[in-house]
C-alpha atoms as a PDB file:
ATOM      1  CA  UNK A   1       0.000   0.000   0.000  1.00  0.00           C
ATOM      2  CA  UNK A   2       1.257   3.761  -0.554  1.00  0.00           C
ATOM      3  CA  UNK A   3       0.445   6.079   1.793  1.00  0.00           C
ATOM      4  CA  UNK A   4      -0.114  10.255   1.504  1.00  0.00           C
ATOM      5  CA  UNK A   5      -0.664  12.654   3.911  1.00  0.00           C
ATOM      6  CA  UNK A   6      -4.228  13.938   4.780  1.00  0.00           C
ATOM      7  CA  UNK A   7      -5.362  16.750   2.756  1.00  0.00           C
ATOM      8  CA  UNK A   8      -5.237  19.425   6.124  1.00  0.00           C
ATOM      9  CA  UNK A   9      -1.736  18.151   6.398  1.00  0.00           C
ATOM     10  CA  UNK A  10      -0.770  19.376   3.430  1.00  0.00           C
ATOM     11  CA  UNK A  11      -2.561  22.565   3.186  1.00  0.00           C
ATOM     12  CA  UNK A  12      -0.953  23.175   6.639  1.00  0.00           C
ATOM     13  CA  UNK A  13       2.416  21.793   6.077  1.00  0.00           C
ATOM     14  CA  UNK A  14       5.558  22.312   3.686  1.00  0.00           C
ATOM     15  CA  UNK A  15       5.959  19.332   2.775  1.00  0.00           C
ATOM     16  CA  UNK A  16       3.495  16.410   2.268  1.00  0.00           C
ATOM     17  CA  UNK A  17       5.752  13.167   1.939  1.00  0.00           C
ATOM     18  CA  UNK A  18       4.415   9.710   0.415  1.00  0.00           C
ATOM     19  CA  UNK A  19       5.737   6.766   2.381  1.00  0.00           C
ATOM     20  CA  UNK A  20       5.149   3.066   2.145  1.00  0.00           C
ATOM     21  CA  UNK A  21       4.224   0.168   5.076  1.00  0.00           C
ATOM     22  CA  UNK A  22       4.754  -0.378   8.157  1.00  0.00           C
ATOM     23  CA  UNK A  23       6.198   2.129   9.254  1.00  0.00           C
ATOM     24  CA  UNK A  24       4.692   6.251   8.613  1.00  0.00           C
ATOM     25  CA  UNK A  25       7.425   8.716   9.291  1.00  0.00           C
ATOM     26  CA  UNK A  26       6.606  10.683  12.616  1.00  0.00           C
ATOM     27  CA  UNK A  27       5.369  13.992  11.971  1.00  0.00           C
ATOM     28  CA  UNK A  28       3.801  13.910   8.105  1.00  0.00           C
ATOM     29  CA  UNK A  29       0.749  13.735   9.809  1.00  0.00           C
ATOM     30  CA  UNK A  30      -1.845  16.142  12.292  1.00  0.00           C
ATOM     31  CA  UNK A  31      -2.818  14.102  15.907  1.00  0.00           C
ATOM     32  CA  UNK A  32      -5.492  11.650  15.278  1.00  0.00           C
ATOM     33  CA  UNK A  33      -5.346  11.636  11.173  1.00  0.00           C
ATOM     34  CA  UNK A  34      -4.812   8.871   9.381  1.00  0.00           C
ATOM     35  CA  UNK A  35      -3.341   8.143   5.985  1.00  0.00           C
ATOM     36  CA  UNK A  36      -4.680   7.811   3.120  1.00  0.00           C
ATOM     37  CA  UNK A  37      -4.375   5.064   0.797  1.00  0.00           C
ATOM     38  CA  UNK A  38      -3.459   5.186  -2.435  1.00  0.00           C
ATOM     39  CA  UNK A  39      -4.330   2.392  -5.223  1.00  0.00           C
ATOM     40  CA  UNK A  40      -1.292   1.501  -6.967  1.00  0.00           C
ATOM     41  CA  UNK A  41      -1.046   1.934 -10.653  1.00  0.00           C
ATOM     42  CA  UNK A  42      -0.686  -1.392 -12.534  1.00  0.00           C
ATOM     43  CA  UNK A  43       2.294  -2.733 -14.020  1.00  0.00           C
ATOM     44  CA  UNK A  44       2.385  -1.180 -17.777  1.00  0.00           C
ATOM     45  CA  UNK A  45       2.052  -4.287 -20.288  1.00  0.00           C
ATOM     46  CA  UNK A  46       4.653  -4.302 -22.989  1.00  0.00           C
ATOM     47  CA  UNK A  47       3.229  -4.311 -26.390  1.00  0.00           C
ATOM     48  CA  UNK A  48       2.319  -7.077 -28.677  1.00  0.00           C
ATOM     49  CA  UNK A  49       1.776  -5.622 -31.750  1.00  0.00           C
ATOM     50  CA  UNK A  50       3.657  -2.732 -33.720  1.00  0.00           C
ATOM     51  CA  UNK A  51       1.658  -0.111 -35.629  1.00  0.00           C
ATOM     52  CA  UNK A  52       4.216   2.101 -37.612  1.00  0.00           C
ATOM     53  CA  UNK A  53       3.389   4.207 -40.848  1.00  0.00           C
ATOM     54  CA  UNK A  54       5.670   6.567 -42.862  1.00  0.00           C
ATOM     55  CA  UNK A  55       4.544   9.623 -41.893  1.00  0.00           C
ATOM     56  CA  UNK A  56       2.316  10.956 -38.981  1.00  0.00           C
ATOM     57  CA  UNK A  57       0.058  12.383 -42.099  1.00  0.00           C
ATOM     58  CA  UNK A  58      -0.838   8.739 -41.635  1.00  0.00           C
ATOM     59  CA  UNK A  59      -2.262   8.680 -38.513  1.00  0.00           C
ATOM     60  CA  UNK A  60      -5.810   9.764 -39.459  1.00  0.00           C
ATOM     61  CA  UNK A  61      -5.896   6.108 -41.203  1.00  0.00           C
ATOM     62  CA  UNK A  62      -3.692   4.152 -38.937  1.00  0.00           C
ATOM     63  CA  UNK A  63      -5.842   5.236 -35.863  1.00  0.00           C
ATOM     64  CA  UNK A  64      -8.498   2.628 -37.172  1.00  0.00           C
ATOM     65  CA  UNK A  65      -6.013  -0.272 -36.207  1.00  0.00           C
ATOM     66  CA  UNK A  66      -4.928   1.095 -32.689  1.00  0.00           C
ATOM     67  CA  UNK A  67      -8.773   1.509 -32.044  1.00  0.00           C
ATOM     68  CA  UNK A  68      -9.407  -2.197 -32.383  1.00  0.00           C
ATOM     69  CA  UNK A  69      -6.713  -3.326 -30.471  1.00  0.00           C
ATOM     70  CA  UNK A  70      -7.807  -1.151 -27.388  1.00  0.00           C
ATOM     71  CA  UNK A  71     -11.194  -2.758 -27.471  1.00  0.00           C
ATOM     72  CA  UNK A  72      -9.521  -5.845 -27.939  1.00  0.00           C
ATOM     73  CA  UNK A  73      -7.617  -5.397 -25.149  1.00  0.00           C
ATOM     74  CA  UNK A  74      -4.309  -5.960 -26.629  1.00  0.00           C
ATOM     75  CA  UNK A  75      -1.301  -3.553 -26.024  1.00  0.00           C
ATOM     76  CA  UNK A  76       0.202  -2.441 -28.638  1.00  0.00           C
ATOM     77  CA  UNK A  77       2.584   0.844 -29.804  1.00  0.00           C
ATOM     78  CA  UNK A  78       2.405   2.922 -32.337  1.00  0.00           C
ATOM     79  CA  UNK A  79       5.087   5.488 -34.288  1.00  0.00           C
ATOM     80  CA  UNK A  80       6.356   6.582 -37.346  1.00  0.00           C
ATOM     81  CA  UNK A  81       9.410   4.976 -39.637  1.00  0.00           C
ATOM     82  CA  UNK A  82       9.948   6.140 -42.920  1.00  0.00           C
ATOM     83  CA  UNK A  83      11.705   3.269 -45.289  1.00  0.00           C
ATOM     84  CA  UNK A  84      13.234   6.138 -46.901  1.00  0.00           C
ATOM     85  CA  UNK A  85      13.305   9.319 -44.918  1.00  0.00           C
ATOM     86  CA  UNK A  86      15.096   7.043 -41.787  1.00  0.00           C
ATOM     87  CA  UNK A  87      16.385   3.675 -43.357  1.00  0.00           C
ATOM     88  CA  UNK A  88      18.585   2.997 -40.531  1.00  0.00           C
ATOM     89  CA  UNK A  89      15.508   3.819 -38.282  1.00  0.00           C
ATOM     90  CA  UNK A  90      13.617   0.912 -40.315  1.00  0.00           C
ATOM     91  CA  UNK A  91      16.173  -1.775 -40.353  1.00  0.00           C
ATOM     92  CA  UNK A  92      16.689  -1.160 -36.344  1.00  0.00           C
ATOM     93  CA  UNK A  93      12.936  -1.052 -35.589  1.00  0.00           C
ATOM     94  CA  UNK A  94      12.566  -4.533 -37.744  1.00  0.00           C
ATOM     95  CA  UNK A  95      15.683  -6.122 -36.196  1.00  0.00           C
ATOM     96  CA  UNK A  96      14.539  -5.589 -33.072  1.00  0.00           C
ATOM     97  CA  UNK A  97      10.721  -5.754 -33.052  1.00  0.00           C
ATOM     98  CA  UNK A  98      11.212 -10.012 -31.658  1.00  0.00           C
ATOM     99  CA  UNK A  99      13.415  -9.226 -28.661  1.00  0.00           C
ATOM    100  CA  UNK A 100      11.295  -6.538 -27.352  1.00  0.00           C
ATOM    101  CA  UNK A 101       7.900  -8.751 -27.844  1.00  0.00           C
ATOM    102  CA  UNK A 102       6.365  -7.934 -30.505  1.00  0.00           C
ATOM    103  CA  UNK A 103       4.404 -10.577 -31.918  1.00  0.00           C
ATOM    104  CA  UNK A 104       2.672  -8.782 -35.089  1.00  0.00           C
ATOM    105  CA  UNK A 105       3.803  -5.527 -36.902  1.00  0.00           C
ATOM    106  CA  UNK A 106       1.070  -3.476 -38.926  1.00  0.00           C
ATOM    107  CA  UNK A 107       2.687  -1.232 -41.477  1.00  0.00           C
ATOM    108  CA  UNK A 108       0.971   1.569 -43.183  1.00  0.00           C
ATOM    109  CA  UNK A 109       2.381   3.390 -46.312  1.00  0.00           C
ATOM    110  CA  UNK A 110       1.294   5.068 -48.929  1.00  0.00           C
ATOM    111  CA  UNK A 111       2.896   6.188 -52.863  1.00  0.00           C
ATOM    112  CA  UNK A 112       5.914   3.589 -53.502  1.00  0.00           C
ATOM    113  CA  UNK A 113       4.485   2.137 -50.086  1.00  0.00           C
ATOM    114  CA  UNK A 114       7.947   0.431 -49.714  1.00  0.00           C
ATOM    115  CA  UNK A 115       7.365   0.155 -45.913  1.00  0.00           C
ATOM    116  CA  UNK A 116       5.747  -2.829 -45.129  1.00  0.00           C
ATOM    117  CA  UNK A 117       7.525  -5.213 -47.566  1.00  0.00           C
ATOM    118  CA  UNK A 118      11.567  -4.443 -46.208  1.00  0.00           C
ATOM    119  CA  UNK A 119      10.344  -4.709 -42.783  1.00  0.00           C
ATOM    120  CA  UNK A 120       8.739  -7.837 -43.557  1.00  0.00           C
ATOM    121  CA  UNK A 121      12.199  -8.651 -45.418  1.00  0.00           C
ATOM    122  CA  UNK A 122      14.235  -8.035 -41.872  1.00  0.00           C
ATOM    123  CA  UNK A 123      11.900  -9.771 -38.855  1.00  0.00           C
ATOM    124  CA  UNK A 124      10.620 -13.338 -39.286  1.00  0.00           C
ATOM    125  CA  UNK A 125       7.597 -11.658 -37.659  1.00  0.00           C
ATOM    126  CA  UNK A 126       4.179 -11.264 -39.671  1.00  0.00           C
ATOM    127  CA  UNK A 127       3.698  -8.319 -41.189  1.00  0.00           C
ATOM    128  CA  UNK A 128       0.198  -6.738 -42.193  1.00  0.00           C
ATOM    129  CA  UNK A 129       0.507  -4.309 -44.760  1.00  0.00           C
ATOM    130  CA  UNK A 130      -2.166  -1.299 -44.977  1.00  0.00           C
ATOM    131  CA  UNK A 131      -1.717   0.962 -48.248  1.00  0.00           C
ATOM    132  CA  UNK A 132      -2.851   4.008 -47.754  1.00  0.00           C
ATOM    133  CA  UNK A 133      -4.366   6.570 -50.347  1.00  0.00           C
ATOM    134  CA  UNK A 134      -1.841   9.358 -49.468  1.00  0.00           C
ATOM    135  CA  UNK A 135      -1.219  12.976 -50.901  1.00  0.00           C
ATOM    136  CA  UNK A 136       1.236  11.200 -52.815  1.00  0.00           C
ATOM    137  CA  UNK A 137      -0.244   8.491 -54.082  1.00  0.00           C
ATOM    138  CA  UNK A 138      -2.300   8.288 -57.815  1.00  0.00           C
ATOM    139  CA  UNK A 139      -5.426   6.733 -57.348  1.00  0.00           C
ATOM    140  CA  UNK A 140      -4.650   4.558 -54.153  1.00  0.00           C
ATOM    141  CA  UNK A 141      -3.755   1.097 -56.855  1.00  0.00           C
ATOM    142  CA  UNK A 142      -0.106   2.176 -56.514  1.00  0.00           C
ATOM    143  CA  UNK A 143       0.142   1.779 -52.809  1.00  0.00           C
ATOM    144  CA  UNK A 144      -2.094  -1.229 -52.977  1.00  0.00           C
ATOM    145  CA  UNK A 145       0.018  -2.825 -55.381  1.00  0.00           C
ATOM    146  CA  UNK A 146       3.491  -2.145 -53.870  1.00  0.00           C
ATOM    147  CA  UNK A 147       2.671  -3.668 -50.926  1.00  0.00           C
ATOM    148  CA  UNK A 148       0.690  -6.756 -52.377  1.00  0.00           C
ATOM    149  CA  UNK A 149       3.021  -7.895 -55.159  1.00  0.00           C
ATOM    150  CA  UNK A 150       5.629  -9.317 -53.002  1.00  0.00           C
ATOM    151  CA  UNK A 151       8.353 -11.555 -54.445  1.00  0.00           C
ATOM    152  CA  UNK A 152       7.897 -15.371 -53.021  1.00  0.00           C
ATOM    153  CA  UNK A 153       9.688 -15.922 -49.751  1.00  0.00           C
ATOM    154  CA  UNK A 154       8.489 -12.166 -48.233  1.00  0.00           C
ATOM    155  CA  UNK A 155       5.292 -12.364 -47.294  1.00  0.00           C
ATOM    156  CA  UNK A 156       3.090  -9.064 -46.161  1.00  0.00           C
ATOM    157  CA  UNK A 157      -0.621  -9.352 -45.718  1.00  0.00           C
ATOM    158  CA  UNK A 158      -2.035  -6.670 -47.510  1.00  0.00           C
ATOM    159  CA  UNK A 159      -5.802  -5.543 -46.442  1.00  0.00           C
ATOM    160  CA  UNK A 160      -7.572  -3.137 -48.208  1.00  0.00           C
ATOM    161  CA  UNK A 161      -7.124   0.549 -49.198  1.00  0.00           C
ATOM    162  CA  UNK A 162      -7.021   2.464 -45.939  1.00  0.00           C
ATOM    163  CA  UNK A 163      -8.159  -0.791 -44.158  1.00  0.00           C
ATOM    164  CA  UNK A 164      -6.495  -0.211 -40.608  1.00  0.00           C
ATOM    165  CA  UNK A 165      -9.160  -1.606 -38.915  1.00  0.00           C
ATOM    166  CA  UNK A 166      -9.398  -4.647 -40.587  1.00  0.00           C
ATOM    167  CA  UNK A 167      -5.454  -5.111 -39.802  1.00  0.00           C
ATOM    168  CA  UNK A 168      -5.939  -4.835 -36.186  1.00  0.00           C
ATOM    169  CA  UNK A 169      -8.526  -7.367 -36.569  1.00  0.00           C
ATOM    170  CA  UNK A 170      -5.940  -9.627 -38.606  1.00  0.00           C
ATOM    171  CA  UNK A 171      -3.240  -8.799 -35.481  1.00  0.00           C
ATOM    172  CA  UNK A 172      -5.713  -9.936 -33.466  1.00  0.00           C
ATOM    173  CA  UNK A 173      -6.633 -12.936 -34.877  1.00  0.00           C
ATOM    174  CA  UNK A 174      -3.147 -14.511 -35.273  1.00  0.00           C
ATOM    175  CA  UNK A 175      -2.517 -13.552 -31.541  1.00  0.00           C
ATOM    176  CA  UNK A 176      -6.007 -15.350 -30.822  1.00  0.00           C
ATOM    177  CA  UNK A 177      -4.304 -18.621 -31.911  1.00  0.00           C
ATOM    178  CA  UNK A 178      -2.187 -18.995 -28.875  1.00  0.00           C
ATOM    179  CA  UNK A 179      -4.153 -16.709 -26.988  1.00  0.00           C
ATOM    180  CA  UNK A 180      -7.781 -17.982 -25.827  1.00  0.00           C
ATOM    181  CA  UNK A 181      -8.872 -14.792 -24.060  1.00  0.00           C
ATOM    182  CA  UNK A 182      -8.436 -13.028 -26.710  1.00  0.00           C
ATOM    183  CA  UNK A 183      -9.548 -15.323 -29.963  1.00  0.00           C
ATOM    184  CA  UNK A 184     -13.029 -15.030 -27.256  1.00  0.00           C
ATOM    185  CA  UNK A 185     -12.662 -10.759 -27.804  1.00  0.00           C
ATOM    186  CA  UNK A 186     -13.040 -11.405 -31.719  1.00  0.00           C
ATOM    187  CA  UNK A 187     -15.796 -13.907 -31.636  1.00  0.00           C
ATOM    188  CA  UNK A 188     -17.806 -11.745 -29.477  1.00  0.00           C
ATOM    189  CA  UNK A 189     -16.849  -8.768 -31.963  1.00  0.00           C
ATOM    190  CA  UNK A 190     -17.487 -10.876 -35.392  1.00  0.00           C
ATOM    191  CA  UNK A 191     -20.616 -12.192 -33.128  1.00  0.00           C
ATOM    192  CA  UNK A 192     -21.891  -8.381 -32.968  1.00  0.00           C
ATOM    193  CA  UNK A 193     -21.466  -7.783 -36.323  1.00  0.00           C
ATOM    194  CA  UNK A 194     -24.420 -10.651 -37.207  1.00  0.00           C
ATOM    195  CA  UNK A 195     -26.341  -8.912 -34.298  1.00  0.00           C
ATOM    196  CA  UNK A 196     -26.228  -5.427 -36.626  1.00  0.00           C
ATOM    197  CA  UNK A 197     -27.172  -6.836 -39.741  1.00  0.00           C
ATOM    198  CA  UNK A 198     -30.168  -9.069 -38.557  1.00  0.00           C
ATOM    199  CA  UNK A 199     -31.681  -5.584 -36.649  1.00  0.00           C
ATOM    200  CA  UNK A 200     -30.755  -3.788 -40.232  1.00  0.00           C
ATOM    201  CA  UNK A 201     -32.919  -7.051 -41.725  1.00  0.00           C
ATOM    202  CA  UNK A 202     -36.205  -6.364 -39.369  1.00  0.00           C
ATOM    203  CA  UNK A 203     -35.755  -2.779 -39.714  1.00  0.00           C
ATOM    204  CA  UNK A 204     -36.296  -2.981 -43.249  1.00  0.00           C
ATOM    205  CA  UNK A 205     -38.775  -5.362 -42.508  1.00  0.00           C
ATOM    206  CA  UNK A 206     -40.818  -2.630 -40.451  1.00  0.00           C
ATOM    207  CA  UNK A 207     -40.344  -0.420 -43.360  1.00  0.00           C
ATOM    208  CA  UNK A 208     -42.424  -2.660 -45.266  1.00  0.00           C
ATOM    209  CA  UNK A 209     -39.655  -4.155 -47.303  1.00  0.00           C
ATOM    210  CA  UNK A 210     -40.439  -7.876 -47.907  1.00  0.00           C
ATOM    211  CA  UNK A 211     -38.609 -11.020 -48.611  1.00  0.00           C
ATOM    212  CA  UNK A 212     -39.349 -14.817 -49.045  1.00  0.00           C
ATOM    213  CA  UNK A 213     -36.082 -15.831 -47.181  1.00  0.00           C
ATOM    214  CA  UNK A 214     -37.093 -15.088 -43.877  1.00  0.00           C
END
């Protein structure tokens, strides 16, 4: 338990010290108060999955993956390394992303979109690749395309243009697989998603839309 001095005490005193069990140090507190106890802040968990993109311009897209994850759950970091603005930045990031416990790495880029694929080409970790339709980028099929045609041997799942949700969904899934609690967390999400289309089904119902399915 941590300990802090009454609030009197400290509008009365110079100093207002925190100590911890047994013992209180004489004098941080009036005659007859008592100390109050302070909840202690849980141990921070160390991430799981990487979210990285090439430039924070990203972020408005990327968001959609670190969104999931919370409501998954599932801690995760997210920052930005540019394949060619900070090369050395990438290769580091990549080599290191196993020994710090990373488990899954979601890369968004956009234009040449190089990003995903040479991280993928450094860590034996999977990499989900999320093109994004950036001020760069023509139409959006360039950054789709760089990141899906792969040469064999260097994988990089590629989801849809600007699909970061769906690649925190993928993160989470491949966690799931050794990770009951939180394959549960997607079923109960994929589970919702039938619950919104069958009210969408007797809402249109109500509206006097008919079918002979159901």
């Amino acid at each position: 338990m941590v300990c802090a001095p009454s609030f009197s005490y400290l509008t009365n005193h110079k100093y207002g010290l925190c100590v911890s069990d047994p013992g209180v140090v004489p004098g941080n507190f009036l005659p007859g108060e008592k100390p109050v106890s302070l909840p202690l802040k849980p141990a921070k968990m160390s991430p799981r999955v990487g979210i990285i993109m090439g430039s924070d311009s990203d972020l408005s897209v990327m968001q959609a993956a670190a969104d999931i994850l919370k409501e998954f759950g599932i801690a995760h970091e997210v920052t930005v390394v540019s394949a060619h603005r900070t090369p050395l930045r990438m290769i580091e990031y990549a080599q290191k992303a196993r020994e710090r416990g990373l488990k899954v790495i979601i890369a968004g880029a956009g234009g040449a979109a190089h990003l995903p694929g040479m991280v993928a080409s450094i860590t034996p970790l999977p990499v989900i690749g999320v093109p994004i339709k950036s001020s760069n980028s023509i139409d959006g099929w360039d950054s789709v395309l760089s990141i899906l045609q792969m040469p064999n041997g260097v994988p990089v799942a590629t989801v849809a243009l600007n699909a970061a949700k769906n690649a925190g969904i993928l993160a989470a899934e491949i966690l799931g697989t050794a990770d009951d609690s939180i394959s549960q967390k997607v079923s109960a999400y994929k589970n919702s998603l039938n619950n919104e289309v069958i009210e969408k089904v007797e809402k249109m119902k109500q509206a006097g839309w008919e079918n002979n399915f159901d």
